[in-house]
PDB file of N, CA and C in Angstrom:
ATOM      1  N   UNK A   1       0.844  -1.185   0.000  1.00  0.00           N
ATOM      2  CA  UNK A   1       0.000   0.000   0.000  1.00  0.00           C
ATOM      3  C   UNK A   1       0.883   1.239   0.000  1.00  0.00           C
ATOM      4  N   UNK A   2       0.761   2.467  -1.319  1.00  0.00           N
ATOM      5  CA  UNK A   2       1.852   3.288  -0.837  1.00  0.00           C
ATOM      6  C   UNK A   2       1.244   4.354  -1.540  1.00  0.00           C
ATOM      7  N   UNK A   3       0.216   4.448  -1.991  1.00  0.00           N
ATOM      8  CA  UNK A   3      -0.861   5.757  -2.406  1.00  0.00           C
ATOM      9  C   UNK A   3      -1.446   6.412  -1.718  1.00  0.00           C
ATOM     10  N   UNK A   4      -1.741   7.332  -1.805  1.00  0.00           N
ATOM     11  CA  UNK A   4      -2.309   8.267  -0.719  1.00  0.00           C
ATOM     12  C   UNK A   4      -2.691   9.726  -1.371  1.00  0.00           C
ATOM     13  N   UNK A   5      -3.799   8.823  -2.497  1.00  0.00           N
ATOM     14  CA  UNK A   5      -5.008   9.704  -2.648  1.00  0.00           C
ATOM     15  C   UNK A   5      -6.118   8.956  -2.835  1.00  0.00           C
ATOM     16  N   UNK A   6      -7.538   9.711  -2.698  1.00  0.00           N
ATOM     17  CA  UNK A   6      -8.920   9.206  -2.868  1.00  0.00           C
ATOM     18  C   UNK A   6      -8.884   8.566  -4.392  1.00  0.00           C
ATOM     19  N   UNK A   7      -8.866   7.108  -4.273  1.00  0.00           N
ATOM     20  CA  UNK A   7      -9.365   6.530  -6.045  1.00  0.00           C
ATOM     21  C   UNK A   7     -10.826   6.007  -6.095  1.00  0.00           C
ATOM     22  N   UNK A   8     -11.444   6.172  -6.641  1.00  0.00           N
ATOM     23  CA  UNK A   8     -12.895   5.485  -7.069  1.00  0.00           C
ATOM     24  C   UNK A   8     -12.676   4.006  -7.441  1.00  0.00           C
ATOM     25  N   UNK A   9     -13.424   3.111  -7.149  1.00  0.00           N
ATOM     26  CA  UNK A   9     -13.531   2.126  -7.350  1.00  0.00           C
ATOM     27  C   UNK A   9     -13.706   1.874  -9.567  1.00  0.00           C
ATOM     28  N   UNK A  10     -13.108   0.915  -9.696  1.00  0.00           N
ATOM     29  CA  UNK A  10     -12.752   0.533 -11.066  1.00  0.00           C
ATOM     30  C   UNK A  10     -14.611  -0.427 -11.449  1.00  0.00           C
ATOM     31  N   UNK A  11     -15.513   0.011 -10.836  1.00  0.00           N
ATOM     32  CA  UNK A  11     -16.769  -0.758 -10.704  1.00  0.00           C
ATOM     33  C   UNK A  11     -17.985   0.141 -10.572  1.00  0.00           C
ATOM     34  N   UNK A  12     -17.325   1.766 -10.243  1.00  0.00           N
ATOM     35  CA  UNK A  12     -18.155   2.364 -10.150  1.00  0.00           C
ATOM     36  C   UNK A  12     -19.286   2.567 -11.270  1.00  0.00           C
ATOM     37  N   UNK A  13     -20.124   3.195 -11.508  1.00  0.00           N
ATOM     38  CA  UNK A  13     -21.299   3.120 -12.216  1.00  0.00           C
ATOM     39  C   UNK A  13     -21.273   4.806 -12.333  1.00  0.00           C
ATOM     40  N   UNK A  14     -21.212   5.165 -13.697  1.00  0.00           N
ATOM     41  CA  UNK A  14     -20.978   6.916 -13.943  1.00  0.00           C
ATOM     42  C   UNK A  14     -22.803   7.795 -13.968  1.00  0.00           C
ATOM     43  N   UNK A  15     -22.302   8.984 -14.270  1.00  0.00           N
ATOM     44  CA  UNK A  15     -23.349   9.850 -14.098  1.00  0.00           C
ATOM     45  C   UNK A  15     -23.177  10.485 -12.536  1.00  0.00           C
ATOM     46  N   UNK A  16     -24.559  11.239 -12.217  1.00  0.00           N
ATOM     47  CA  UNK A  16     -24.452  12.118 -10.610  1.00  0.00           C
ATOM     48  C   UNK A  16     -25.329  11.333  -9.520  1.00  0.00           C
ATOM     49  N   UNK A  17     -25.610   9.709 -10.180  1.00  0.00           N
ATOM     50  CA  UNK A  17     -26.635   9.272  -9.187  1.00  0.00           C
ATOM     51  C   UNK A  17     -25.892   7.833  -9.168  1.00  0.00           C
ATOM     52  N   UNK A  18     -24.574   7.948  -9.561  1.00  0.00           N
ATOM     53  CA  UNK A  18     -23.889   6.668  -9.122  1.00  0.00           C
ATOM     54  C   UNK A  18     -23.160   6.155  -7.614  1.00  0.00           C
ATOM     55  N   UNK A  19     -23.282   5.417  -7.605  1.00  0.00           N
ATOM     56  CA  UNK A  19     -22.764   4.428  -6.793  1.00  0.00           C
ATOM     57  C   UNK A  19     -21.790   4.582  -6.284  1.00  0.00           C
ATOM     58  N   UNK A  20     -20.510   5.309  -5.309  1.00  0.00           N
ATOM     59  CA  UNK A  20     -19.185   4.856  -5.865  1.00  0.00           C
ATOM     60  C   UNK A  20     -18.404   4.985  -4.498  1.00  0.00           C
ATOM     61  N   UNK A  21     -17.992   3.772  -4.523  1.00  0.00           N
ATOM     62  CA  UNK A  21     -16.750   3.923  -3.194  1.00  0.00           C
ATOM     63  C   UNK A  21     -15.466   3.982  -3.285  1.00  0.00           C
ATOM     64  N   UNK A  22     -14.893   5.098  -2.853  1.00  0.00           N
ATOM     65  CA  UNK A  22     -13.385   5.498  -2.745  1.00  0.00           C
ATOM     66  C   UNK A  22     -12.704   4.978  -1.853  1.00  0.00           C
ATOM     67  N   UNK A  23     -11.471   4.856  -2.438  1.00  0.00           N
ATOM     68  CA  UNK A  23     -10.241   3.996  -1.140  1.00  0.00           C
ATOM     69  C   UNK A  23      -9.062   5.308  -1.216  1.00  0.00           C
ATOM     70  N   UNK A  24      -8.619   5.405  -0.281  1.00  0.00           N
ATOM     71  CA  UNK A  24      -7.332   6.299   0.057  1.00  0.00           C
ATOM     72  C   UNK A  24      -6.778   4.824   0.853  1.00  0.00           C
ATOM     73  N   UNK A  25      -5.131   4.465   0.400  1.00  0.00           N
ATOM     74  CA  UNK A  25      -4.420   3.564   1.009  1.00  0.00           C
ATOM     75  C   UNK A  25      -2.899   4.260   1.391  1.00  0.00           C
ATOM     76  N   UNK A  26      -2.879   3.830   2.560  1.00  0.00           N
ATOM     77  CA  UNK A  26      -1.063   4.153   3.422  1.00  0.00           C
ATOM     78  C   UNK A  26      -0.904   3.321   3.674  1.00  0.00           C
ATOM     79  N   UNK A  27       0.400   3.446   3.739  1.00  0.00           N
ATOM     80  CA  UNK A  27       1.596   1.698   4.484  1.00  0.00           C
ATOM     81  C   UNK A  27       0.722   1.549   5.174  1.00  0.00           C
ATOM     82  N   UNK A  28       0.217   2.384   6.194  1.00  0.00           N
ATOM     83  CA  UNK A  28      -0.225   1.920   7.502  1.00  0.00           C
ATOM     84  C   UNK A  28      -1.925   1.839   7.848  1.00  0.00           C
ATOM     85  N   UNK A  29      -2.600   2.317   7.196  1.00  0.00           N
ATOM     86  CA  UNK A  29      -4.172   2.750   6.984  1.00  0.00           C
ATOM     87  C   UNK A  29      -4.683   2.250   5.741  1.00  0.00           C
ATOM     88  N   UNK A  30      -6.027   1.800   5.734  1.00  0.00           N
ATOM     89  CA  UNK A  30      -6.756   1.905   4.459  1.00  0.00           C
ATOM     90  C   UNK A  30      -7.909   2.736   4.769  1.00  0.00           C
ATOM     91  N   UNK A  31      -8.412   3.425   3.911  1.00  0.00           N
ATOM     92  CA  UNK A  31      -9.525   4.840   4.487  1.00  0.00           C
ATOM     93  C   UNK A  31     -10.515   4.650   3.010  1.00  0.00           C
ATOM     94  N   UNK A  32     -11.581   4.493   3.297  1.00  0.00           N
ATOM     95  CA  UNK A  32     -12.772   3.936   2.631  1.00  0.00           C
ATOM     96  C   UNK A  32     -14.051   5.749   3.011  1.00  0.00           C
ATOM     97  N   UNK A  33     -14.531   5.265   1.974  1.00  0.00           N
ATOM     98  CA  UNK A  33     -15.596   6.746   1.865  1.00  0.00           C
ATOM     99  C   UNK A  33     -16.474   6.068   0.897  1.00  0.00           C
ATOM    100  N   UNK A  34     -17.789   7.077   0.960  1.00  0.00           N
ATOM    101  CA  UNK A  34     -18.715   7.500  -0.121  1.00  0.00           C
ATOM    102  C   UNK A  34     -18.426   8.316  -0.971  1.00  0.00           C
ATOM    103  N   UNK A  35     -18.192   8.378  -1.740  1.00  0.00           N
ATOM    104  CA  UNK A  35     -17.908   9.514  -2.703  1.00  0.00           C
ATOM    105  C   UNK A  35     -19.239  10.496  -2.938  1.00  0.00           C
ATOM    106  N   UNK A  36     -20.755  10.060  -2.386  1.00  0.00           N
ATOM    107  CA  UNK A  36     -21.588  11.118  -2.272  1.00  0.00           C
ATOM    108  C   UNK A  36     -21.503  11.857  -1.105  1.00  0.00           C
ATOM    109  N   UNK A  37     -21.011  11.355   0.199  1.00  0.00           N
ATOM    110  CA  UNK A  37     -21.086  11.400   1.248  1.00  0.00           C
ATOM    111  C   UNK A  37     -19.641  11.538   1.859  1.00  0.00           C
ATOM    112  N   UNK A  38     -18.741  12.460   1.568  1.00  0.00           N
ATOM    113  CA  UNK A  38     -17.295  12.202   1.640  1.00  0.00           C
ATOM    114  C   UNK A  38     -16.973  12.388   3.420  1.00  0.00           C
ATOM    115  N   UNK A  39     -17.783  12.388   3.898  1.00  0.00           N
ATOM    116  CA  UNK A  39     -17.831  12.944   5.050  1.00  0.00           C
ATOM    117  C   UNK A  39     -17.149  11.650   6.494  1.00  0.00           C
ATOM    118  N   UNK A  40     -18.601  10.810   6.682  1.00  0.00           N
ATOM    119  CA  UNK A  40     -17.817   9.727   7.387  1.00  0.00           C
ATOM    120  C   UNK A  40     -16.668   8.743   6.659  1.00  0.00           C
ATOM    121  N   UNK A  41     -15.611   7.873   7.035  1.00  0.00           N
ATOM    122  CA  UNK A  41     -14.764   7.435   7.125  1.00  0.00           C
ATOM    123  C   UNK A  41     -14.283   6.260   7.455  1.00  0.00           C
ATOM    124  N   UNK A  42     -14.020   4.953   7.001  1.00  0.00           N
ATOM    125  CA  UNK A  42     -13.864   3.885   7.774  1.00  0.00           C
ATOM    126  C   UNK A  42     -12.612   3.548   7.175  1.00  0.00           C
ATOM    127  N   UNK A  43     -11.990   3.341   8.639  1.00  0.00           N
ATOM    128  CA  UNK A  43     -10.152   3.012   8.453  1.00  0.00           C
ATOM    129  C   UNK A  43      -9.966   1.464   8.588  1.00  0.00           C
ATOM    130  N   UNK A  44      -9.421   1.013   8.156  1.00  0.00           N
ATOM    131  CA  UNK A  44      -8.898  -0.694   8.368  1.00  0.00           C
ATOM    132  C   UNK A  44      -7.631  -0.611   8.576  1.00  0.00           C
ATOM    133  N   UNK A  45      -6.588  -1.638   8.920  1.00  0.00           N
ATOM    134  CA  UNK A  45      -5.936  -1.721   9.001  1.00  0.00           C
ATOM    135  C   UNK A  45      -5.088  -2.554   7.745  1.00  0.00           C
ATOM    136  N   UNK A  46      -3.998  -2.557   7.078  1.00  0.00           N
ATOM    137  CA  UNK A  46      -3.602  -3.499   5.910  1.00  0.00           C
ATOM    138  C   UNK A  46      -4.048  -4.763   6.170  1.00  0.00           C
ATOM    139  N   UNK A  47      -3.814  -5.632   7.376  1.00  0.00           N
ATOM    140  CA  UNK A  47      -4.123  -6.984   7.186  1.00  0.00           C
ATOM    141  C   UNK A  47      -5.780  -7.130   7.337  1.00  0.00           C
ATOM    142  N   UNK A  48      -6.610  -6.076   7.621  1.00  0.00           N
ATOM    143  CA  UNK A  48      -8.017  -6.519   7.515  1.00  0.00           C
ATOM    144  C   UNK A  48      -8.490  -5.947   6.198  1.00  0.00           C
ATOM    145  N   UNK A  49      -7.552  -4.981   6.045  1.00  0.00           N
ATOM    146  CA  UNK A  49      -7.775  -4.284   4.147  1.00  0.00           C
ATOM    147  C   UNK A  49      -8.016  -5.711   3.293  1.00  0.00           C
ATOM    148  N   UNK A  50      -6.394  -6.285   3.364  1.00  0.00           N
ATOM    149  CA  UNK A  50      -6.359  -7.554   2.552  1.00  0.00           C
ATOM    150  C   UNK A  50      -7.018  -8.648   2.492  1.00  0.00           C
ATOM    151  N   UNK A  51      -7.876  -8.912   3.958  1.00  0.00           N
ATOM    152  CA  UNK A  51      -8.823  -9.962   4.318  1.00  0.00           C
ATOM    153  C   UNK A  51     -10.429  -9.922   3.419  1.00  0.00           C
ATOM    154  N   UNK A  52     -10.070  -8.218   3.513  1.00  0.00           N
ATOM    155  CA  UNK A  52     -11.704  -7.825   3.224  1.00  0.00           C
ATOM    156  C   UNK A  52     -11.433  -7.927   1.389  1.00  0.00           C
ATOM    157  N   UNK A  53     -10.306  -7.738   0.262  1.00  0.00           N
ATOM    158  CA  UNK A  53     -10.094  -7.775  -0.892  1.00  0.00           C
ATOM    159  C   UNK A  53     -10.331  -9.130  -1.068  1.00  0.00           C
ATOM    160  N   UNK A  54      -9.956 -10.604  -0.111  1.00  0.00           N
ATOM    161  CA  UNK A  54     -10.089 -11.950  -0.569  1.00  0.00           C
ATOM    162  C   UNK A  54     -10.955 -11.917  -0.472  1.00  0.00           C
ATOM    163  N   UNK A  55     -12.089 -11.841   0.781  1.00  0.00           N
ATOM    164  CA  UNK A  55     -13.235 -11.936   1.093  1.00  0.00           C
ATOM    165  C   UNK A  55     -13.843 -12.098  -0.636  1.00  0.00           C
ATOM    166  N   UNK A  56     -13.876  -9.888  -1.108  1.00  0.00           N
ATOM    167  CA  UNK A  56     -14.654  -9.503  -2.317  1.00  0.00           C
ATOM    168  C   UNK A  56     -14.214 -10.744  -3.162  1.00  0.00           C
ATOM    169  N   UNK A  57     -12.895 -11.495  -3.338  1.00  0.00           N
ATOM    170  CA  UNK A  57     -12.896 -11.927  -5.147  1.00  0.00           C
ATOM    171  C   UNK A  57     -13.527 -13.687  -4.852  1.00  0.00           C
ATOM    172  N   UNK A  58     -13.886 -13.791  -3.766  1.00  0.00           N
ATOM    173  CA  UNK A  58     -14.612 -15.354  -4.061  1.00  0.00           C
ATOM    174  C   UNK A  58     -15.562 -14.975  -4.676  1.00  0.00           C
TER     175      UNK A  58
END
């Protein structure tokens, strides 16, 4: 993890009434948002970041 800006998800759905969740990633943080709602915040940690990416690809 060594980015550290807001990216949109590669799944998002375009237009002003889409869908879309942003990741900001640090060595040390992963930081998750709404992109309608940029407001609240949910941090993980890398090894529950990575748990939660296997989780998504089953």
């Amino acid at each position: 993890m060594t980015q550290d800006r807001w990216r949109k998800s590669s799944f998002s759905t375009g237009g002003e009434q889409s869908d879309c969740v942003e990741v900001r990633l640090r060595p040390d943080l992963a930081h998750l948002r709404d992109s309608k709602n940029p407001g609240p915040i949910i941090t993980a940690t890398p090894t529950a970041w990575a748990a939660f990416l296997e989780h998504l690809a089953r």
